[in-house]
N, C-alpha and C. Protein backbone atom coordinates (compact mmCIF):
# COMPACT_ATOMS: atom_id res chain seq x y z
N UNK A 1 -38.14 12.38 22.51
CA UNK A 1 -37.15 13.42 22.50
C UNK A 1 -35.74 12.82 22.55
N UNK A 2 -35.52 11.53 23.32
CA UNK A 2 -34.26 11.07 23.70
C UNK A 2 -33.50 10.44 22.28
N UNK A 3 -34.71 9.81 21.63
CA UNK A 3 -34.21 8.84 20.22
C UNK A 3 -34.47 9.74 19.32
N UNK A 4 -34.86 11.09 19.02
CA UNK A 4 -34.59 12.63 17.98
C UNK A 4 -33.13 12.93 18.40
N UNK A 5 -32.70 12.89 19.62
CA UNK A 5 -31.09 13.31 20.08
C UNK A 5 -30.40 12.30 19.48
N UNK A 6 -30.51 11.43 19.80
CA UNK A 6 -29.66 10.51 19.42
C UNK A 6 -29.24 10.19 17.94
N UNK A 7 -30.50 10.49 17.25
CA UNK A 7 -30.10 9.90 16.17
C UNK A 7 -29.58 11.27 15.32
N UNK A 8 -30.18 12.58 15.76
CA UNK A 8 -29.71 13.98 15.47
C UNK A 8 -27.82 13.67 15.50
N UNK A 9 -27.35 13.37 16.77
CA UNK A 9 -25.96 13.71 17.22
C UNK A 9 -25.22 12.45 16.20
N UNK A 10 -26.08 11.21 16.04
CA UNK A 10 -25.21 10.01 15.48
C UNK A 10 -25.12 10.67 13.82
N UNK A 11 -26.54 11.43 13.33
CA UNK A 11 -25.85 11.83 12.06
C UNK A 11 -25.00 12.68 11.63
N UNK A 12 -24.62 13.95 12.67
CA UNK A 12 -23.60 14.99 12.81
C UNK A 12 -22.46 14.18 12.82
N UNK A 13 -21.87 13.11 14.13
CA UNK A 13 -20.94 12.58 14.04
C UNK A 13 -20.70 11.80 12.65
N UNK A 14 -21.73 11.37 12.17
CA UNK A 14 -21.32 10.49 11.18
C UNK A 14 -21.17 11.05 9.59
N UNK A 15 -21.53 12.54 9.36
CA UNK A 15 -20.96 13.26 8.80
C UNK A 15 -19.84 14.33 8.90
N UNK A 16 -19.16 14.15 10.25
CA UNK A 16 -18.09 14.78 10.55
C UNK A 16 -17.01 13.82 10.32
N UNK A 17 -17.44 12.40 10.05
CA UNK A 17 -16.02 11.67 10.09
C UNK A 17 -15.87 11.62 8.14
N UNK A 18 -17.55 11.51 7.76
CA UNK A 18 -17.39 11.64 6.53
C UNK A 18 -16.71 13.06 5.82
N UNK A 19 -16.59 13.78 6.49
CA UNK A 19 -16.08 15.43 5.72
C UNK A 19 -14.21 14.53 6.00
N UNK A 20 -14.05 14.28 7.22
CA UNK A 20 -12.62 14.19 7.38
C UNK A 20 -12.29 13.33 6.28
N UNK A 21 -12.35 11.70 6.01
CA UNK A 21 -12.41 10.68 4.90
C UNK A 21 -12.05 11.65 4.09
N UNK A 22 -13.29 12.85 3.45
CA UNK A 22 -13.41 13.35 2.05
C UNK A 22 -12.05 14.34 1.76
N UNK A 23 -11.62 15.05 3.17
CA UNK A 23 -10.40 15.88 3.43
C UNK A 23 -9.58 15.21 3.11
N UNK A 24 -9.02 13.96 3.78
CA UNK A 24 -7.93 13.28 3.53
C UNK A 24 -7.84 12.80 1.90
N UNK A 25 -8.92 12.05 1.54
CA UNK A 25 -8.58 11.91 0.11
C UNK A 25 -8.69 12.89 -0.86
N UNK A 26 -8.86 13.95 -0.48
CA UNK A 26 -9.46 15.26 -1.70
C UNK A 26 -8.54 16.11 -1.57
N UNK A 27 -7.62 16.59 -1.06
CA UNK A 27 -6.23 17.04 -0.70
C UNK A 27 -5.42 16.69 -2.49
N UNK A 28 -4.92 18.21 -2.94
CA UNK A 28 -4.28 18.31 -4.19
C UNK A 28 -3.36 18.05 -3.90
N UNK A 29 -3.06 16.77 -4.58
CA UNK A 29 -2.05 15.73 -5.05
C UNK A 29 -1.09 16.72 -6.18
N UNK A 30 -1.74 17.14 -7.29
CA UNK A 30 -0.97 17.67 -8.05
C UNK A 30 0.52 18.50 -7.56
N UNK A 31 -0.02 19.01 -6.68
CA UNK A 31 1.77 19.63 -6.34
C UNK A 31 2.74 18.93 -5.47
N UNK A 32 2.38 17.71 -5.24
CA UNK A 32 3.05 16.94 -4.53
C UNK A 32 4.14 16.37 -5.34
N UNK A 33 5.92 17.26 -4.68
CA UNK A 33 6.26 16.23 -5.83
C UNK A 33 7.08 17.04 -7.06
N UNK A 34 6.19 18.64 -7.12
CA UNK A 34 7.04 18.84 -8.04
C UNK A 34 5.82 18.81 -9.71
N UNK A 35 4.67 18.58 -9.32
CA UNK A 35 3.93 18.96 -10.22
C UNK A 35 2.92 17.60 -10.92
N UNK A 36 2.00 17.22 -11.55
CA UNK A 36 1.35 16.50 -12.05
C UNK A 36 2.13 15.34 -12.66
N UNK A 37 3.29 15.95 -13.79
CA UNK A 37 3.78 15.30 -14.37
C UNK A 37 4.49 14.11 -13.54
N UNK A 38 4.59 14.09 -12.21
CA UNK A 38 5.48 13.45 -11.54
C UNK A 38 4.72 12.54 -10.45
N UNK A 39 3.13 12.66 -11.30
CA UNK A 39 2.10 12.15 -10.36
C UNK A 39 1.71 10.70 -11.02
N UNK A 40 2.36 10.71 -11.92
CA UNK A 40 1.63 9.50 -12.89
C UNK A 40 1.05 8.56 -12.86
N UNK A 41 1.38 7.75 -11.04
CA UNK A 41 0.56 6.63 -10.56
C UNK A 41 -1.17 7.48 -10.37
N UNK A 42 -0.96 8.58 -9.98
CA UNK A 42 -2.28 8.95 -9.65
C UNK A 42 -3.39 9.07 -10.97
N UNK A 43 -2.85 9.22 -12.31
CA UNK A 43 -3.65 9.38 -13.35
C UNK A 43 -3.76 8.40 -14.24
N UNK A 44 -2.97 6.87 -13.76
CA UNK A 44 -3.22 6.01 -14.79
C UNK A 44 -3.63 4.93 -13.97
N UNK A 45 -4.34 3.83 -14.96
CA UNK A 45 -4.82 2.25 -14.11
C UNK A 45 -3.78 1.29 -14.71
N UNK A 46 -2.92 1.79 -15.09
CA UNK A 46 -2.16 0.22 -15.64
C UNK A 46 -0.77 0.52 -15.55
N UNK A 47 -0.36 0.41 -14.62
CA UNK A 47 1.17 0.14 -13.71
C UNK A 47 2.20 -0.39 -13.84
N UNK A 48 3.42 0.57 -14.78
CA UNK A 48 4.87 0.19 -15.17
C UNK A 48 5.30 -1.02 -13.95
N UNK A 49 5.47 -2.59 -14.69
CA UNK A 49 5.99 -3.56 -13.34
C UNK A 49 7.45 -3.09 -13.40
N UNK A 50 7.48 -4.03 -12.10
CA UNK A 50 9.57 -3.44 -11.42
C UNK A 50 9.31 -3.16 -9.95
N UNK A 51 10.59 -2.57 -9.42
CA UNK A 51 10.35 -2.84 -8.02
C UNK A 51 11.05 -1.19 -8.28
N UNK A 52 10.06 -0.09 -7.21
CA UNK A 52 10.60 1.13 -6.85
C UNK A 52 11.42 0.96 -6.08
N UNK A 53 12.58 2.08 -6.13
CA UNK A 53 13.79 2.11 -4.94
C UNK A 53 13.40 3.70 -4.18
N UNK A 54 12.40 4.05 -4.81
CA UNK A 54 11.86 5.60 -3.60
C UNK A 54 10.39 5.63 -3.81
N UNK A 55 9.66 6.52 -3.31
CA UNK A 55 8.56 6.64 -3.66
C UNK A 55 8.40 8.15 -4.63
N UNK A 56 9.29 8.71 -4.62
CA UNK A 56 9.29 9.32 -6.21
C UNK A 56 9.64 8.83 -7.62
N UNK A 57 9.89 7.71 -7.30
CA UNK A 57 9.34 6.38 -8.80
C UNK A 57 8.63 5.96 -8.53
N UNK A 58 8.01 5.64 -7.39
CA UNK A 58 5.96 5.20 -7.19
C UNK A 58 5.52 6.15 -7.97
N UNK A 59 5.57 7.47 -7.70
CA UNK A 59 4.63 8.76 -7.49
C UNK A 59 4.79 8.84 -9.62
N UNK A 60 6.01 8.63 -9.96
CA UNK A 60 6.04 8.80 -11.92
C UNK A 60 5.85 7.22 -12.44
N UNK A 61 5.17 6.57 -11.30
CA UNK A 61 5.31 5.16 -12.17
C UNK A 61 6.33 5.09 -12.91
N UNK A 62 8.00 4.52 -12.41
CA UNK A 62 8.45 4.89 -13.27
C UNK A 62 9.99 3.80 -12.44
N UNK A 63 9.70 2.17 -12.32
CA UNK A 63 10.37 1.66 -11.46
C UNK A 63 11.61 1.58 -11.83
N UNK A 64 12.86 1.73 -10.93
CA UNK A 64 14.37 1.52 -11.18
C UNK A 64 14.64 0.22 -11.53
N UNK A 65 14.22 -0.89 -11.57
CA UNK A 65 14.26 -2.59 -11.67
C UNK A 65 13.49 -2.83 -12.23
N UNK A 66 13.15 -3.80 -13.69
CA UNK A 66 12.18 -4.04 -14.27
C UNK A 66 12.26 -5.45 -13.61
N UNK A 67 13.27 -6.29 -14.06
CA UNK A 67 13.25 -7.80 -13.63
C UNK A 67 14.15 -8.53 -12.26
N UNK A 68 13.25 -9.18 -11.44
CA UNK A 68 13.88 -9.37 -9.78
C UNK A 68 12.89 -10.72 -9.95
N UNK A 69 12.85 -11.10 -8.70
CA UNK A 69 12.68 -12.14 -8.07
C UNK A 69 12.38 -12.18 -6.37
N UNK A 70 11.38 -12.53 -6.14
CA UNK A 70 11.33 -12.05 -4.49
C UNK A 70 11.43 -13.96 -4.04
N UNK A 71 11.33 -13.43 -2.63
CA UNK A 71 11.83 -14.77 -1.90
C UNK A 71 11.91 -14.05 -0.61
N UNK A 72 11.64 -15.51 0.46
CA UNK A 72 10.94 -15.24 1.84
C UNK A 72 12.10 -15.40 2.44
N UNK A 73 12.42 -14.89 3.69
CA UNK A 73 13.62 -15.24 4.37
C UNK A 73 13.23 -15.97 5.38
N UNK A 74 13.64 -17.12 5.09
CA UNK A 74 12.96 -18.63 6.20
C UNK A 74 13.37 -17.93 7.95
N UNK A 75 14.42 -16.93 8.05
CA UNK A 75 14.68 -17.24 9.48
C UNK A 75 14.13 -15.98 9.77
N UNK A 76 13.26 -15.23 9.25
CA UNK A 76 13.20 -13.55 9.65
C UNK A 76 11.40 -13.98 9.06
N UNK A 77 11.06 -14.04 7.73
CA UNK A 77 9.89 -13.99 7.59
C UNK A 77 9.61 -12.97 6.63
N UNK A 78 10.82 -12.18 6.40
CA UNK A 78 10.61 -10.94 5.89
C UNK A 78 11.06 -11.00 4.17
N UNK A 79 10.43 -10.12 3.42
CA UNK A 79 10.37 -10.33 2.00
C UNK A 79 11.81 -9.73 1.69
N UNK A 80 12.40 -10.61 0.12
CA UNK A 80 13.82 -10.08 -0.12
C UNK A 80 13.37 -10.32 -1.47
N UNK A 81 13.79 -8.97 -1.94
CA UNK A 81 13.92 -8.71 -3.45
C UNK A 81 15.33 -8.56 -4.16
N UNK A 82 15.67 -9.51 -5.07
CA UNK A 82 16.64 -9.71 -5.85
C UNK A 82 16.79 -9.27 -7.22
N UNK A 83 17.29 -8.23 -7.88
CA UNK A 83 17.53 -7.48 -9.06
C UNK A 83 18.15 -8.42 -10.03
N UNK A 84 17.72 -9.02 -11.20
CA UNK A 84 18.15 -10.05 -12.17
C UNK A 84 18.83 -9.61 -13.18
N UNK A 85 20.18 -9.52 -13.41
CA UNK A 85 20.41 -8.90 -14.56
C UNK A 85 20.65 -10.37 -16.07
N UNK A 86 21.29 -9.57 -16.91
CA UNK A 86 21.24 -10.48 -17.62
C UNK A 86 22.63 -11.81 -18.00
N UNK A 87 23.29 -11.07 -16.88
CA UNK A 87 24.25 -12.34 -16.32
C UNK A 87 24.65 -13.08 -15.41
N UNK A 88 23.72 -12.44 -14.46
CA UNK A 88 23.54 -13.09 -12.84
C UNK A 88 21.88 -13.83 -12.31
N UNK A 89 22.02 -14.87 -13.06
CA UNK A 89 20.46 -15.00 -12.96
C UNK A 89 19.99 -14.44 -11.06
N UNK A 90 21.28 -15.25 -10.23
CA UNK A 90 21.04 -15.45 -8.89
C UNK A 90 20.11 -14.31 -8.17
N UNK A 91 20.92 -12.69 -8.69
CA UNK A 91 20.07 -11.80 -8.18
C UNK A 91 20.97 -10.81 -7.67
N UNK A 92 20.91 -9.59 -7.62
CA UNK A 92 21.83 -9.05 -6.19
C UNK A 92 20.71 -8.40 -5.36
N UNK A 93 20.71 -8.62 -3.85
CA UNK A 93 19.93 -8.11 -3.00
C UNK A 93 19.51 -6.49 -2.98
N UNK A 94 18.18 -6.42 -3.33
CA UNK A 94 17.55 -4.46 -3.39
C UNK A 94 17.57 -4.57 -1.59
N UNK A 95 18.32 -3.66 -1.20
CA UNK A 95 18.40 -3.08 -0.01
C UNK A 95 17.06 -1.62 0.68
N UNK A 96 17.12 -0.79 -0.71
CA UNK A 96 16.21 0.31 -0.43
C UNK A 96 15.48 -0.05 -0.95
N UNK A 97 14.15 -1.23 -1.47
CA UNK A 97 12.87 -1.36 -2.00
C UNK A 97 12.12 -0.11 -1.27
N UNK A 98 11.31 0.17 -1.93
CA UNK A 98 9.82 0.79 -1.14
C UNK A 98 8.87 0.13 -2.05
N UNK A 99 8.49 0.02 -2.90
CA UNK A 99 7.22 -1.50 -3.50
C UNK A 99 7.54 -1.78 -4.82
N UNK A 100 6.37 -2.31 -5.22
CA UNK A 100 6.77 -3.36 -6.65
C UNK A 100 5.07 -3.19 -7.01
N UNK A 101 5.52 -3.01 -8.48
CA UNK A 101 4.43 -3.22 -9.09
C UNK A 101 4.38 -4.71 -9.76
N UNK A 102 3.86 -5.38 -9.96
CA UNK A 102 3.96 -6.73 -10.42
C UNK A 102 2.12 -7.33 -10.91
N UNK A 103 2.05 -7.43 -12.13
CA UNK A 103 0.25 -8.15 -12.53
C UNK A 103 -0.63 -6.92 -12.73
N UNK A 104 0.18 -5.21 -12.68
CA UNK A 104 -1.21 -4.69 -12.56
C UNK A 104 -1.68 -4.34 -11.09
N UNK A 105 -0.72 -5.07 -9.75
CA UNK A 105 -1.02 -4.59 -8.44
C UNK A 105 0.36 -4.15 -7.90
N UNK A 106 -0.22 -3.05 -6.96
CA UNK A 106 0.37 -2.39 -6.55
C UNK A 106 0.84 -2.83 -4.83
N UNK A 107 1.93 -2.76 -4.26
CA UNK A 107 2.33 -3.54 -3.07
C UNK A 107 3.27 -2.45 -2.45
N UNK A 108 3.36 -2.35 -1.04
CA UNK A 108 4.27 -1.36 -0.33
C UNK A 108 4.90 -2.04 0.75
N UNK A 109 6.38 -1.89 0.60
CA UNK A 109 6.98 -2.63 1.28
C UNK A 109 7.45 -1.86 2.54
N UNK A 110 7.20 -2.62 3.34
CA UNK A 110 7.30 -1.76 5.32
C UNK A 110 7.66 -2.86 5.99
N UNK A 111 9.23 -2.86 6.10
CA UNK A 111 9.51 -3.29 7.68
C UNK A 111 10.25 -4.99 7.12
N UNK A 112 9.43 -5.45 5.71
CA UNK A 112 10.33 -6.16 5.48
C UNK A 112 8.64 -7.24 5.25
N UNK A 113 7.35 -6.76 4.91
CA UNK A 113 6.22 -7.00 4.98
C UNK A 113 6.04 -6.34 3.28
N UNK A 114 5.61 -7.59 2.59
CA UNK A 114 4.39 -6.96 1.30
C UNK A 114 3.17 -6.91 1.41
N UNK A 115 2.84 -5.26 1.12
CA UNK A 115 1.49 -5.21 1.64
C UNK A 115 0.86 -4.60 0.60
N UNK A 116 -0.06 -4.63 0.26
CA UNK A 116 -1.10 -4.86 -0.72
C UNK A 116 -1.88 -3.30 -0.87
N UNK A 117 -1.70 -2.33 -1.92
CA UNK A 117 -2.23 -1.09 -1.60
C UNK A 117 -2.80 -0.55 -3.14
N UNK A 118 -3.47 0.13 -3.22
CA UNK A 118 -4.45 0.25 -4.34
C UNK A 118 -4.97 2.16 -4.34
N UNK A 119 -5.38 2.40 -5.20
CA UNK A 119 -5.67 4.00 -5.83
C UNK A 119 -7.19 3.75 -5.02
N UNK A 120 -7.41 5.10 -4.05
CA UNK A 120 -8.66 5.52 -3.83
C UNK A 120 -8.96 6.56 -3.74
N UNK A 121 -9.50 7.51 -4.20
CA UNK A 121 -9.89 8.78 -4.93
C UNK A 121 -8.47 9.60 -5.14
N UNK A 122 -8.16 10.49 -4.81
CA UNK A 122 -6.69 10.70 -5.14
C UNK A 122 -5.52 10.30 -4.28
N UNK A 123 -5.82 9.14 -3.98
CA UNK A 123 -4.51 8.85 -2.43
C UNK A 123 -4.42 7.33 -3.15
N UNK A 124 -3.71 6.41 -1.50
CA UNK A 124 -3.54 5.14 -1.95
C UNK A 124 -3.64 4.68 -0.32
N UNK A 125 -4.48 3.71 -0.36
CA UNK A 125 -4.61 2.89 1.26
C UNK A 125 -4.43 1.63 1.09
N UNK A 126 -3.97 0.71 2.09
CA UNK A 126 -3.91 -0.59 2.11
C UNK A 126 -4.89 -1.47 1.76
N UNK A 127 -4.91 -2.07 0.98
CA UNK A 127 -6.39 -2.99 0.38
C UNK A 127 -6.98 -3.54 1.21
N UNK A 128 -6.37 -4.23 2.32
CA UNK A 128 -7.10 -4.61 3.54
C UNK A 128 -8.36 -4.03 4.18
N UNK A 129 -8.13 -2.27 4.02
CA UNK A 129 -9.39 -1.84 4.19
C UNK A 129 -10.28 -1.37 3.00
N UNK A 130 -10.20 -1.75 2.11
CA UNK A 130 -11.20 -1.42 0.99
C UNK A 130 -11.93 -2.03 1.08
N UNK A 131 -13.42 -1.84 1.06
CA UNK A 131 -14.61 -2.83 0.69
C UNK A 131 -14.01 -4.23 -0.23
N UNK A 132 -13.90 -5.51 0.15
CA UNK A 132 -14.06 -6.56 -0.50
C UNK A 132 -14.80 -6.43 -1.80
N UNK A 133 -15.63 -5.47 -1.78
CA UNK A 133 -17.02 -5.76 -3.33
C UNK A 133 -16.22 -4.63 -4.18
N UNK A 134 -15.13 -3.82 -3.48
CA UNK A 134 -14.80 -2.64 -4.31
C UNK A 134 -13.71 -2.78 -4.85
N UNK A 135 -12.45 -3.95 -3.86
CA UNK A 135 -11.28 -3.99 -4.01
C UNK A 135 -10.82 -4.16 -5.25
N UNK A 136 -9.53 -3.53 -5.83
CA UNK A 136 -8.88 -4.39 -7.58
C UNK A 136 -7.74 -4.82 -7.33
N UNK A 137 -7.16 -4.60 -5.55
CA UNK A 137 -5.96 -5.59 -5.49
C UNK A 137 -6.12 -6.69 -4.89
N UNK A 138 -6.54 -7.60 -5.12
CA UNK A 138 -6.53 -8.99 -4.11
C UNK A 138 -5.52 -9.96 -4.15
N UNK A 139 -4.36 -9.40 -4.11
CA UNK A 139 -3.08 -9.38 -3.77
C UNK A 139 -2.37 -11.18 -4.16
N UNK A 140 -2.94 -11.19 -5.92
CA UNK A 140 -2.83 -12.77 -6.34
C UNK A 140 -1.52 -12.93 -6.25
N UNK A 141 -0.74 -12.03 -6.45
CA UNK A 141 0.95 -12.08 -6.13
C UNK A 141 1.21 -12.66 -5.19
N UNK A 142 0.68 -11.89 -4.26
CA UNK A 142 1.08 -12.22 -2.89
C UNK A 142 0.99 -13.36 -2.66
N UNK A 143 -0.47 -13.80 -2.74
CA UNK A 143 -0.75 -15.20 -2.98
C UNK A 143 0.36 -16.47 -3.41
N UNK A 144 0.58 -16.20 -4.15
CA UNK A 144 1.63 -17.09 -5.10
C UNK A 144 2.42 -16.84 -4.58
N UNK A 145 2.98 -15.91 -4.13
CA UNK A 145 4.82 -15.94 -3.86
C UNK A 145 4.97 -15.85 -2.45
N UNK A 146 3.87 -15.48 -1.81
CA UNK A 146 4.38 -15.32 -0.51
C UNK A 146 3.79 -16.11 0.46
N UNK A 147 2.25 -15.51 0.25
CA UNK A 147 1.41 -17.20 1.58
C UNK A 147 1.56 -17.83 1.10
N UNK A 148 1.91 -18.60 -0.56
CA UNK A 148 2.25 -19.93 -0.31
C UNK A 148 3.49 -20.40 0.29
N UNK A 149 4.33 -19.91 0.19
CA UNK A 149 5.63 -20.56 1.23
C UNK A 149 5.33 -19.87 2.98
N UNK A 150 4.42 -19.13 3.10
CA UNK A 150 4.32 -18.89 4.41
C UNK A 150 3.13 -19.86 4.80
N UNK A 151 2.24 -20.56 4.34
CA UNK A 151 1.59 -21.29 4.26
C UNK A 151 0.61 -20.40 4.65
N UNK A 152 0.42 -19.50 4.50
CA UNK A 152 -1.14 -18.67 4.50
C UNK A 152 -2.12 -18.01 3.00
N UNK A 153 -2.98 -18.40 2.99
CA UNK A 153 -3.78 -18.32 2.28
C UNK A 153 -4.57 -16.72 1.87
N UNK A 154 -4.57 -15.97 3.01
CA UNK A 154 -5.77 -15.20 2.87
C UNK A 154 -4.68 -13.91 3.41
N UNK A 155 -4.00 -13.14 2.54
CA UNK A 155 -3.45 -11.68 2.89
C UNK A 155 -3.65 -10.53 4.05
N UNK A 156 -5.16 -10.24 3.86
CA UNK A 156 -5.82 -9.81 4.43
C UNK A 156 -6.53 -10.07 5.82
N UNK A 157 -6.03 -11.30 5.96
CA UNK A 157 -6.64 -12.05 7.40
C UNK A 157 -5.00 -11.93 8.67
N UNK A 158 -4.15 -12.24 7.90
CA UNK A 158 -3.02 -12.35 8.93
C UNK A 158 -2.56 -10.87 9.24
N UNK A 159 -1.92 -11.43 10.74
CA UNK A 159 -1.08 -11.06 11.67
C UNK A 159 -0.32 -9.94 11.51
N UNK A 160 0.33 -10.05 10.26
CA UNK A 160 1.68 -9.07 10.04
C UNK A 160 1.36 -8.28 9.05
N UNK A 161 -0.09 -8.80 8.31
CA UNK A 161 -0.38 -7.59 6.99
C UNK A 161 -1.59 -6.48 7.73
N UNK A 162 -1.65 -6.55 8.93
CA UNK A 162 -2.62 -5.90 9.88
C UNK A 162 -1.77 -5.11 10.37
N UNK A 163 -1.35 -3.69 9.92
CA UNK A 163 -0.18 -2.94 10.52
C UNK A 163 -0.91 -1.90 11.48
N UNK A 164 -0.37 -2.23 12.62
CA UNK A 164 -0.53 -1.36 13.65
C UNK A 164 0.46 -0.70 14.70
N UNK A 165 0.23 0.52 15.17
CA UNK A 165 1.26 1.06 15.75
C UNK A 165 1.03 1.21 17.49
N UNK A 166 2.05 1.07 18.36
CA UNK A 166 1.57 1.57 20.29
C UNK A 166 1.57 2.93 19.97
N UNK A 167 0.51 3.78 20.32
CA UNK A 167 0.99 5.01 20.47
C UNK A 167 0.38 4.81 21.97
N UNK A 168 1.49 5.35 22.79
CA UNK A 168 0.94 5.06 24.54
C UNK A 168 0.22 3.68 24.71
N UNK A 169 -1.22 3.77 24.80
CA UNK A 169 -1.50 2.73 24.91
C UNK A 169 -2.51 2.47 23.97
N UNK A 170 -3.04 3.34 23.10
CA UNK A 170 -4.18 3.10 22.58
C UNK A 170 -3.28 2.37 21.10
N UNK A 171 -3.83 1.86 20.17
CA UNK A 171 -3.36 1.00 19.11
C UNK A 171 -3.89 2.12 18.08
N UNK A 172 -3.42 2.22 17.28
CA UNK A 172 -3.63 3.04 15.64
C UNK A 172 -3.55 2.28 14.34
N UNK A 173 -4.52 1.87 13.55
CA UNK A 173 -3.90 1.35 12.98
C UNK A 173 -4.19 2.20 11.67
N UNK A 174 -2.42 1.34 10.52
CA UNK A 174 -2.02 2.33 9.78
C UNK A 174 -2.61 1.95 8.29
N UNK A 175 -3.67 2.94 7.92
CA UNK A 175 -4.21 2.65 6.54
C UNK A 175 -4.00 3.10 5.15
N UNK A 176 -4.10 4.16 5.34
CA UNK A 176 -3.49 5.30 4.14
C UNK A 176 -1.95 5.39 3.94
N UNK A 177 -1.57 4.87 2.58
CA UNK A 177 -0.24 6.07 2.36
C UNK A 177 -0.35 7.72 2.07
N UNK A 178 0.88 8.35 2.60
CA UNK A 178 0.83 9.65 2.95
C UNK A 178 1.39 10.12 1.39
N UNK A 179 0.84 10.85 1.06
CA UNK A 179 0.76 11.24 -0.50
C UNK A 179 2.08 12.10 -0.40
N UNK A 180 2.95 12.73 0.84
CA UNK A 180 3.67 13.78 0.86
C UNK A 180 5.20 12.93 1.13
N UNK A 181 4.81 11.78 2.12
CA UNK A 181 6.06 11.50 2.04
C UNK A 181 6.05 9.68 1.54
N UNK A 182 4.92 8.74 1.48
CA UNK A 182 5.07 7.35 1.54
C UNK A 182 4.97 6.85 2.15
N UNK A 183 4.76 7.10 3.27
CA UNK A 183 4.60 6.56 4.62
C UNK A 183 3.58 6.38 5.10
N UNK A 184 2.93 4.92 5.98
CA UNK A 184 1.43 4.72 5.99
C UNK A 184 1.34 5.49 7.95
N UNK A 185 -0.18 6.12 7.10
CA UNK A 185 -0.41 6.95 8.23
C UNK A 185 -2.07 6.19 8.47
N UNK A 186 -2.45 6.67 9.45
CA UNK A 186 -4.16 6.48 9.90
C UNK A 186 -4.93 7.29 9.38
């Protein structure tokens, strides 16, 4: 009777977290925004490169910067994106980034951190938590431009691409972008 309860209550719970999952990603995107047309990351797989300056040029694929240059800031750690025009190779500093499309992957910039984020059913979550066997961002950019001068190898393993928040005392950590405003929520 004790292991019929148990395993009764573990499959309720474990289809109550599955309905929530299915809530959060199944939530109509289409009016977010101002209508479909303005959804465009959500209906295509192959991603205008450039670096967004809002996330209503995420949301139309549709970046303000085609050609930049990123680079690590040796005394902070934190990513700096430079806008290239065609007479300043040097750059002038993007102040309002919110991400960059670059290879086909998609990246969200928080806090001064490139973080690695990808299309899952109609939303977008940090690749970090996608199944490894499922993932399509494995963040080769990143790779190249960033753990190698940070000397880390593996995106997904460090410190600072593990975003988590204090709420009181318990830890949250933040997976999903919020389809309403850009902002990574749990």
């Amino acid at each position: 009777m004790i292991k019929y309860n148990f395993y009764k209550y573990f499959w309720v719970s474990s289809l109550f977290i599955l309905l929530i999952n299915t809530a959060i990603f199944s939530q109509d995107n289409s009016k977010t925004h101002g209508g479909e047309l303005n959804n465009k990351i959500l209906l295509t797989n192959r991603y205008s490169p450039g670096v967004y300056t809002s996330f209503e040029q995420f949301l139309a694929d549709a970046p303000a910067i085609s050609i930049f240059r990123i680079k690590v800031n040796k005394g902070t750690g934190s990513v700096e994106l430079y806008k290239i025009s065609g007479q300043d190779s040097a750059g002038i500093l993007v102040k309002n980034a919110w991400g960059i499309s670059v290879g086909n992957e998609l990246y969200k910039i928080d806090k001064g951190k490139l973080l690695a984020i990808e299309k899952v059913g109609s939303g977008f979550m940090l690749s970090k938590f996608v199944d490894p066997k499922k993932r399509k961002n494995n963040a080769i950019f990143w790779r190249n431009n960033i753990g190698s001068r940070k000397g880390v190898k593996n995106p997904f393993d460090i410190e600072d691409v593990l975003k988590t928040t204090s709420v009181k005392v318990q830890k949250i950590k933040l997976t999903h972008l919020d389809m309403n405003t850009g902002e990574l929520i749990n």
